[in-house]
C-alpha atoms as a PDB file:
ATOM      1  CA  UNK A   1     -22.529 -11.980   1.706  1.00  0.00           C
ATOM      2  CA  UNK A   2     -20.565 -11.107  -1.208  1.00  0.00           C
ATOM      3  CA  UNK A   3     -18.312 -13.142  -3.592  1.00  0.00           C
ATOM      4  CA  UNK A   4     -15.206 -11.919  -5.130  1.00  0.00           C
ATOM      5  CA  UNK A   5     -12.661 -13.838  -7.734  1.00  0.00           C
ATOM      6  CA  UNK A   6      -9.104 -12.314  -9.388  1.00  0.00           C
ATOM      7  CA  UNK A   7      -6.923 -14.296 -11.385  1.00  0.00           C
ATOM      8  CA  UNK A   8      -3.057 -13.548 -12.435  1.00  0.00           C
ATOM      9  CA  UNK A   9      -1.698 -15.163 -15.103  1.00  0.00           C
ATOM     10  CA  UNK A  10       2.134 -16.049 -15.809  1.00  0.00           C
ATOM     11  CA  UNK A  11       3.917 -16.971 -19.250  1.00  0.00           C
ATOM     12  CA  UNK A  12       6.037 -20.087 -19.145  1.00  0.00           C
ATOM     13  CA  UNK A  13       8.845 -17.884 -17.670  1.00  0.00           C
ATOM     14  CA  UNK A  14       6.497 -17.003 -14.322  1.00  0.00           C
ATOM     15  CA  UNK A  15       6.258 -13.275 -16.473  1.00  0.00           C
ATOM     16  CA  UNK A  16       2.695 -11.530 -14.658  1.00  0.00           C
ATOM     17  CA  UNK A  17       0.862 -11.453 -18.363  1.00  0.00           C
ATOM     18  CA  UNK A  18      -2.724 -10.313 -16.246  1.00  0.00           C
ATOM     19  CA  UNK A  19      -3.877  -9.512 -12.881  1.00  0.00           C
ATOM     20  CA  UNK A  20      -7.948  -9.067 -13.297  1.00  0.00           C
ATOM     21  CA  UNK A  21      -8.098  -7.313  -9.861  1.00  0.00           C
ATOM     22  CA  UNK A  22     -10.752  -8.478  -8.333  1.00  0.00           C
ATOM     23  CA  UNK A  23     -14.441  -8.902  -9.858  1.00  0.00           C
ATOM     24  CA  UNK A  24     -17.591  -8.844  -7.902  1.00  0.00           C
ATOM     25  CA  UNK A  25     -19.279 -11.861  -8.166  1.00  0.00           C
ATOM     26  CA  UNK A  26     -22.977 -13.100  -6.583  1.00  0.00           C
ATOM     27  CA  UNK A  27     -23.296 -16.873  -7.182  1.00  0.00           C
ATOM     28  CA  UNK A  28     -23.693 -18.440  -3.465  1.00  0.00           C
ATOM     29  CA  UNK A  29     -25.441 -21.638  -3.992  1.00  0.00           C
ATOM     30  CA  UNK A  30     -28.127 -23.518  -2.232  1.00  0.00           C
ATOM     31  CA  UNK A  31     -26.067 -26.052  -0.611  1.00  0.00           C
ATOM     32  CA  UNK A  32     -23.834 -23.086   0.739  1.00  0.00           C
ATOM     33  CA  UNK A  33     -26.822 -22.058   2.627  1.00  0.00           C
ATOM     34  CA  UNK A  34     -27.329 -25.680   3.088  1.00  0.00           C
ATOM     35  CA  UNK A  35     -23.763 -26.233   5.370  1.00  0.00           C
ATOM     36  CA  UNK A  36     -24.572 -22.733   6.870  1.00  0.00           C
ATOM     37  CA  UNK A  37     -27.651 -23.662   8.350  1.00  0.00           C
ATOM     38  CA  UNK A  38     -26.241 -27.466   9.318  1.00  0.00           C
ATOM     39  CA  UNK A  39     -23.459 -25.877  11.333  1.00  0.00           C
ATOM     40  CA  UNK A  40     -26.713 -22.976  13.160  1.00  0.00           C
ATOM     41  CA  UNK A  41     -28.395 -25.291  13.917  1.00  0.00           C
ATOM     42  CA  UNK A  42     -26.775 -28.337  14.579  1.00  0.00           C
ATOM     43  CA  UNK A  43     -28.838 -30.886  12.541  1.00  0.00           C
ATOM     44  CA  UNK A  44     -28.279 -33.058   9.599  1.00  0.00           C
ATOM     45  CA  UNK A  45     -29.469 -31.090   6.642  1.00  0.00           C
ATOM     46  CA  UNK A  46     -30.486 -32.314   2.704  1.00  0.00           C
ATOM     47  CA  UNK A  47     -28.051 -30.775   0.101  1.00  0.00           C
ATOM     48  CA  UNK A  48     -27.603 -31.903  -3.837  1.00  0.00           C
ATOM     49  CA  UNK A  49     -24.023 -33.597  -4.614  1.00  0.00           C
ATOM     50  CA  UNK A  50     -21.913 -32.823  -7.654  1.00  0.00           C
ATOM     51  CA  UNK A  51     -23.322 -35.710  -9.439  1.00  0.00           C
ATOM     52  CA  UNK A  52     -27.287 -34.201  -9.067  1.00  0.00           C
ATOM     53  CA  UNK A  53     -28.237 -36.678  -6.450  1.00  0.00           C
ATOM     54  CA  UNK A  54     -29.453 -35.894  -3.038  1.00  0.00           C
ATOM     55  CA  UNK A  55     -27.519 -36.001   0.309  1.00  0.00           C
ATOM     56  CA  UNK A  56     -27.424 -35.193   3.560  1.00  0.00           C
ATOM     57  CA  UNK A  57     -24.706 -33.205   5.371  1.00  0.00           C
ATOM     58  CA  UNK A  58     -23.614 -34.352   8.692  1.00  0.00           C
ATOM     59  CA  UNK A  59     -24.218 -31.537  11.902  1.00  0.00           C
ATOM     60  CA  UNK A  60     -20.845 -29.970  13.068  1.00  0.00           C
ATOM     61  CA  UNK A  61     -20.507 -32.076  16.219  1.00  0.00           C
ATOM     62  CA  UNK A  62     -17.881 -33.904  17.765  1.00  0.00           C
ATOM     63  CA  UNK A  63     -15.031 -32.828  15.010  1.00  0.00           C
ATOM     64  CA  UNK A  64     -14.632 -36.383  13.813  1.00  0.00           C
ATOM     65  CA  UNK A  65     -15.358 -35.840   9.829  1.00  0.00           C
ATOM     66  CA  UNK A  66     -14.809 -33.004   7.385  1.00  0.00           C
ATOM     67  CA  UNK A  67     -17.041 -30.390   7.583  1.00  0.00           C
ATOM     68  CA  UNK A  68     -17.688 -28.165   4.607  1.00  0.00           C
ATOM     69  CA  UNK A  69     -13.502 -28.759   3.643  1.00  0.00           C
ATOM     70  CA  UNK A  70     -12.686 -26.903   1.037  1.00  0.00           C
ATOM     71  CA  UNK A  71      -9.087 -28.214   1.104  1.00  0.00           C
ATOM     72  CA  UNK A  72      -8.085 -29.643  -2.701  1.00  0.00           C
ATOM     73  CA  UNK A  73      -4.816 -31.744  -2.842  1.00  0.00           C
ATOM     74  CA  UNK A  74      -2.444 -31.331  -5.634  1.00  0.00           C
ATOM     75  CA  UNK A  75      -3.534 -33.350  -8.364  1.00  0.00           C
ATOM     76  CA  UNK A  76      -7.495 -33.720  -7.263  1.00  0.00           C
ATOM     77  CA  UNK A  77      -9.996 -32.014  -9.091  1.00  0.00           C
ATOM     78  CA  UNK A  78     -12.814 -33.697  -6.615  1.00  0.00           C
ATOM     79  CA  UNK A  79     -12.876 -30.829  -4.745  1.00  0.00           C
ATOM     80  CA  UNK A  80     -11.471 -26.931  -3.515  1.00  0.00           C
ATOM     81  CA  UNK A  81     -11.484 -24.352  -5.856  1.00  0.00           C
ATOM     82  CA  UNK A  82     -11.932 -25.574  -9.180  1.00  0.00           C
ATOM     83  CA  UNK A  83     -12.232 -24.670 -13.025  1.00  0.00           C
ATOM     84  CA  UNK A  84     -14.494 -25.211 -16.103  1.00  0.00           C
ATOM     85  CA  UNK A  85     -15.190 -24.095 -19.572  1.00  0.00           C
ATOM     86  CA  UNK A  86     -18.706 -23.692 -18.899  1.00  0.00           C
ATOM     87  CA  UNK A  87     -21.057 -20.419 -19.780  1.00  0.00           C
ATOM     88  CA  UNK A  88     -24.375 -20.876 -18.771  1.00  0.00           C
ATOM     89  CA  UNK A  89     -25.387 -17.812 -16.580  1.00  0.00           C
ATOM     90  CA  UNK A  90     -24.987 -19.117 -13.351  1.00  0.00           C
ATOM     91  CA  UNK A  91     -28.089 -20.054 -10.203  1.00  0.00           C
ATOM     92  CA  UNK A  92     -28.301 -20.575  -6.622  1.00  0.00           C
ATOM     93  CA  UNK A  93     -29.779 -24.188  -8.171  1.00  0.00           C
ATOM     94  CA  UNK A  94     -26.408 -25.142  -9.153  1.00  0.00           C
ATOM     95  CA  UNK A  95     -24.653 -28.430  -7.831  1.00  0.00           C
ATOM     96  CA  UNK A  96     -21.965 -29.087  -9.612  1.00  0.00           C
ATOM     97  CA  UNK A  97     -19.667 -26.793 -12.742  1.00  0.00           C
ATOM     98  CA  UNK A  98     -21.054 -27.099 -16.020  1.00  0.00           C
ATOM     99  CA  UNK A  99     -17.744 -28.296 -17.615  1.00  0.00           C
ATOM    100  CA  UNK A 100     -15.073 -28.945 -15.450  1.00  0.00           C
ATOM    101  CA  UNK A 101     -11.330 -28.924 -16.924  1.00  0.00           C
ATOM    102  CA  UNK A 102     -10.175 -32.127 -15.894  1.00  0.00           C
ATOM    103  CA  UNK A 103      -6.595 -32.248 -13.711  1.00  0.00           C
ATOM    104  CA  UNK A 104      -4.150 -33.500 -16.203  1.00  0.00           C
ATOM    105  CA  UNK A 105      -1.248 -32.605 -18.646  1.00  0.00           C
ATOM    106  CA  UNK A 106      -2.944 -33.487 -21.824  1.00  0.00           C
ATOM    107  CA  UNK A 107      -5.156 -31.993 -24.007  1.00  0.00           C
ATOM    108  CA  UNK A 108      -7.675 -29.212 -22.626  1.00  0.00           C
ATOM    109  CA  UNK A 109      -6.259 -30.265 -18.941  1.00  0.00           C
ATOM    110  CA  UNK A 110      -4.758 -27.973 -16.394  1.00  0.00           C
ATOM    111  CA  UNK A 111      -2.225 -29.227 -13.507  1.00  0.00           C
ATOM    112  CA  UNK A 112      -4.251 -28.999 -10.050  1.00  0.00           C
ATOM    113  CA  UNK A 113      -2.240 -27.711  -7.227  1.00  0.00           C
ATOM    114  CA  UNK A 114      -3.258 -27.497  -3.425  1.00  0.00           C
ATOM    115  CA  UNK A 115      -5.829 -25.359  -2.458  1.00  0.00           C
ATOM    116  CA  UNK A 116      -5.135 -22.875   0.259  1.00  0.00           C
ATOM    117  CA  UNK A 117      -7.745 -20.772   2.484  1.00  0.00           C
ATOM    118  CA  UNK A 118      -6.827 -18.127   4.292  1.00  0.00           C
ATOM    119  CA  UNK A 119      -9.389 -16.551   6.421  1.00  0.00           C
ATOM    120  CA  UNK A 120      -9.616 -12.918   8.030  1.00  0.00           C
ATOM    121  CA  UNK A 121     -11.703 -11.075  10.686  1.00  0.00           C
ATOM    122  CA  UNK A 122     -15.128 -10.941   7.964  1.00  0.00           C
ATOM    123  CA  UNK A 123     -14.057 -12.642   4.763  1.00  0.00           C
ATOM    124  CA  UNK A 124     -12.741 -16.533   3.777  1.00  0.00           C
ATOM    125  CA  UNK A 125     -10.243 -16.445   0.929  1.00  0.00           C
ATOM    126  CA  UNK A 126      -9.733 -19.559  -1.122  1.00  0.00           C
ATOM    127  CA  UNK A 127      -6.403 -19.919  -3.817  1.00  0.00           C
ATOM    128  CA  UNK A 128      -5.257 -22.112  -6.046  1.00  0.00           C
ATOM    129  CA  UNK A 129      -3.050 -22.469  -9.107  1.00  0.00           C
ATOM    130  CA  UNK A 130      -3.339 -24.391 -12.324  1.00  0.00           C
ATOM    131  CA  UNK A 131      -0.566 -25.219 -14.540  1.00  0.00           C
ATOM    132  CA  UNK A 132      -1.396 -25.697 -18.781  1.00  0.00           C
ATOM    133  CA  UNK A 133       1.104 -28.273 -19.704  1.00  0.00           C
ATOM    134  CA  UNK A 134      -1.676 -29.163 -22.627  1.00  0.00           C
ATOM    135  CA  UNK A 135       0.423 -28.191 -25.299  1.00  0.00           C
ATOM    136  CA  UNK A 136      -2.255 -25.050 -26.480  1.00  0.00           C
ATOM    137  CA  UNK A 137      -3.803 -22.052 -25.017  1.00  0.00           C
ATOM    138  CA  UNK A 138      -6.525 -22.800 -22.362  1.00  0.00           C
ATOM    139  CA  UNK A 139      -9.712 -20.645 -21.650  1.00  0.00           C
ATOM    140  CA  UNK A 140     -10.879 -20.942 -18.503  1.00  0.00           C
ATOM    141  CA  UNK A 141     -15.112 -19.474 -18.568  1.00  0.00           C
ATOM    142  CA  UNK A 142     -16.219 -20.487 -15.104  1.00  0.00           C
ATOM    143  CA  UNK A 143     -14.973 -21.092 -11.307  1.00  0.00           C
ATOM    144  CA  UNK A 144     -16.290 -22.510  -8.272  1.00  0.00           C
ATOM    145  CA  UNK A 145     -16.109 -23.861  -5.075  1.00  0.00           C
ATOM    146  CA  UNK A 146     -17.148 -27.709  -4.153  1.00  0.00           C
ATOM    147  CA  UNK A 147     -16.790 -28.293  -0.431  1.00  0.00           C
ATOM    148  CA  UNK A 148     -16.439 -32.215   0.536  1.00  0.00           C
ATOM    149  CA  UNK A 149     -18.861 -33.564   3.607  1.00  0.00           C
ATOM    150  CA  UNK A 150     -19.674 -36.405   5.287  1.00  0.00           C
ATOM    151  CA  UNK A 151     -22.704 -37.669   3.725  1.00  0.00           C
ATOM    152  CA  UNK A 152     -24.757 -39.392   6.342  1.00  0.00           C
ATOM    153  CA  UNK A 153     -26.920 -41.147   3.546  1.00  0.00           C
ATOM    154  CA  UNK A 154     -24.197 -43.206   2.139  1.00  0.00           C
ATOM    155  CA  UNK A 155     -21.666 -42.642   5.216  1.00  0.00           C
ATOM    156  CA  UNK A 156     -19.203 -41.705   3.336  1.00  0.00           C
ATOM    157  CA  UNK A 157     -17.629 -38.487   2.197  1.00  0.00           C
ATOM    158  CA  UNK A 158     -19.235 -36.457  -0.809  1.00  0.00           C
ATOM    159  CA  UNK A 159     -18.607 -33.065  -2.719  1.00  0.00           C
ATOM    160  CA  UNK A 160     -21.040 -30.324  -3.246  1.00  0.00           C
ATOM    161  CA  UNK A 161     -21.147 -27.395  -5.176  1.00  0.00           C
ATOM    162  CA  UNK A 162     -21.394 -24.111  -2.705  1.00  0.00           C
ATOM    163  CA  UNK A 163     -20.052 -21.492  -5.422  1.00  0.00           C
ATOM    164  CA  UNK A 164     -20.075 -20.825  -8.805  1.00  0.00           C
ATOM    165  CA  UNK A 165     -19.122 -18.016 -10.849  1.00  0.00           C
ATOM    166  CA  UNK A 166     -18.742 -16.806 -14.509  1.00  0.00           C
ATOM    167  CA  UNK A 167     -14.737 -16.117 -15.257  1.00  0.00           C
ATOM    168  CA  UNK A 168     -12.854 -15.630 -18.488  1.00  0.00           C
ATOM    169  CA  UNK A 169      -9.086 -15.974 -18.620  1.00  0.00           C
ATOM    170  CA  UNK A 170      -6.868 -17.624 -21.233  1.00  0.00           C
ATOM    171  CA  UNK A 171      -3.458 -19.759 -19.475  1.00  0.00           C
ATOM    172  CA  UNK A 172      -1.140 -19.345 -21.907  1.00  0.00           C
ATOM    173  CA  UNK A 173       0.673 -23.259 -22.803  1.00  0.00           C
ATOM    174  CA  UNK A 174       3.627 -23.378 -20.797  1.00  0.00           C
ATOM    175  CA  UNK A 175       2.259 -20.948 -18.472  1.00  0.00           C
ATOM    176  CA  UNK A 176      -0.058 -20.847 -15.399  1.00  0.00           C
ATOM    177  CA  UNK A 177      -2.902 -18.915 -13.267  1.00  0.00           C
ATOM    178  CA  UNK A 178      -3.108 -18.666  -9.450  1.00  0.00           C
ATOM    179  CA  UNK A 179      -6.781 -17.858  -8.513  1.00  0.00           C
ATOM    180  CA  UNK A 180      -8.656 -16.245  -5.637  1.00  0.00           C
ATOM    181  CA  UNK A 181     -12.244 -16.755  -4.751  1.00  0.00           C
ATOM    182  CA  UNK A 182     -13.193 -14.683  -1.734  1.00  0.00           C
ATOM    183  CA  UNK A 183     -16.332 -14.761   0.336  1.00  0.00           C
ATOM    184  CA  UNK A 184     -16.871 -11.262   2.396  1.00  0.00           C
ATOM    185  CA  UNK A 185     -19.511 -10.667   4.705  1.00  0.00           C
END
């Protein structure tokens, strides 16, 4: 499997300033493999949550809790596709981004709206844009995915990190960025 991202940036006046095309990317994680094998072979299966600590993702059976969701509500930066200012190189060993932009309209925050997916015949295609109402210039350096689960340890619903990928843009204040993180077999 491959992973792709793109980004297009707007001014304050919804002006296209950049469209990055899209960039190849490689940066599956463990826990991705994690819910893939869960949902083969239909048993609960250890994975590491954003925080570092260990869980355990609930089998695919019976359709009663979330599943690998990468849904994000406006306003939560929990989970979907999400942003950070971080540059460490990035492993299969990550869990969680290495410095996530908080959702906010203050200082070195970004407005979170909805995540989308939108799937096709051999690929899954994530989206989501971020508003800078921050008052400055924001640099967004990395991007990932964090899928929520039910977590059979705790029973309760967790997030985990299943993508993560180096990304430089700079959202103009005022303006905004709509991104796209696509997984192609």
């Amino acid at each position: 499997m491959r992973t792709y991202v793109r980004a297009i940036v707007k001014d304050r006046a919804g002006r296209v300033l950049k469209d990055t095309g899209w960039k190849e990317t490689n940066t599956l994680t463990k826990n991705f493999y994690a819910f893939l094998g869960c949902a083969m072979k239909e048993e609960n299966t250890p994975c590491t949550r954003v925080d570092g600590t260990a869980g355990t993702i609930e089998r695919p059976v019976g359709g009663t809790h979330a599943f690998m969701e990468l849904f994000g509500y406006e306003g939560n930066d929990d989970g979907g596709l999400l942003v950070g200012t971080g540059t460490t190189e990035p492993t299969r060993d990550d869990y969680a981004l290495e410095s996530k932009i908080p959702h906010g309209t203050g200082a070195g925050q970004l407005y979170y709206y909805t995540t989308s997916i939108i799937h096709g015949p051999d690929y899954v295609e994530v989206r989501r844009t971020f508003a800078n109402q921050s008052g400055a210039d924001i640099t967004v350096r990395e991007v990932g995915l964090v899928a929520c689960y039910y977590d059979v340890d705790v029973s309760a619903y967790r997030y985990a990190l299943i993508a993560r990928s180096l990304f430089t843009i700079t959202i103009p204040d005022g303006g905004s960025a709509t991104l796209y993180y696509k997984i192609s077999g």
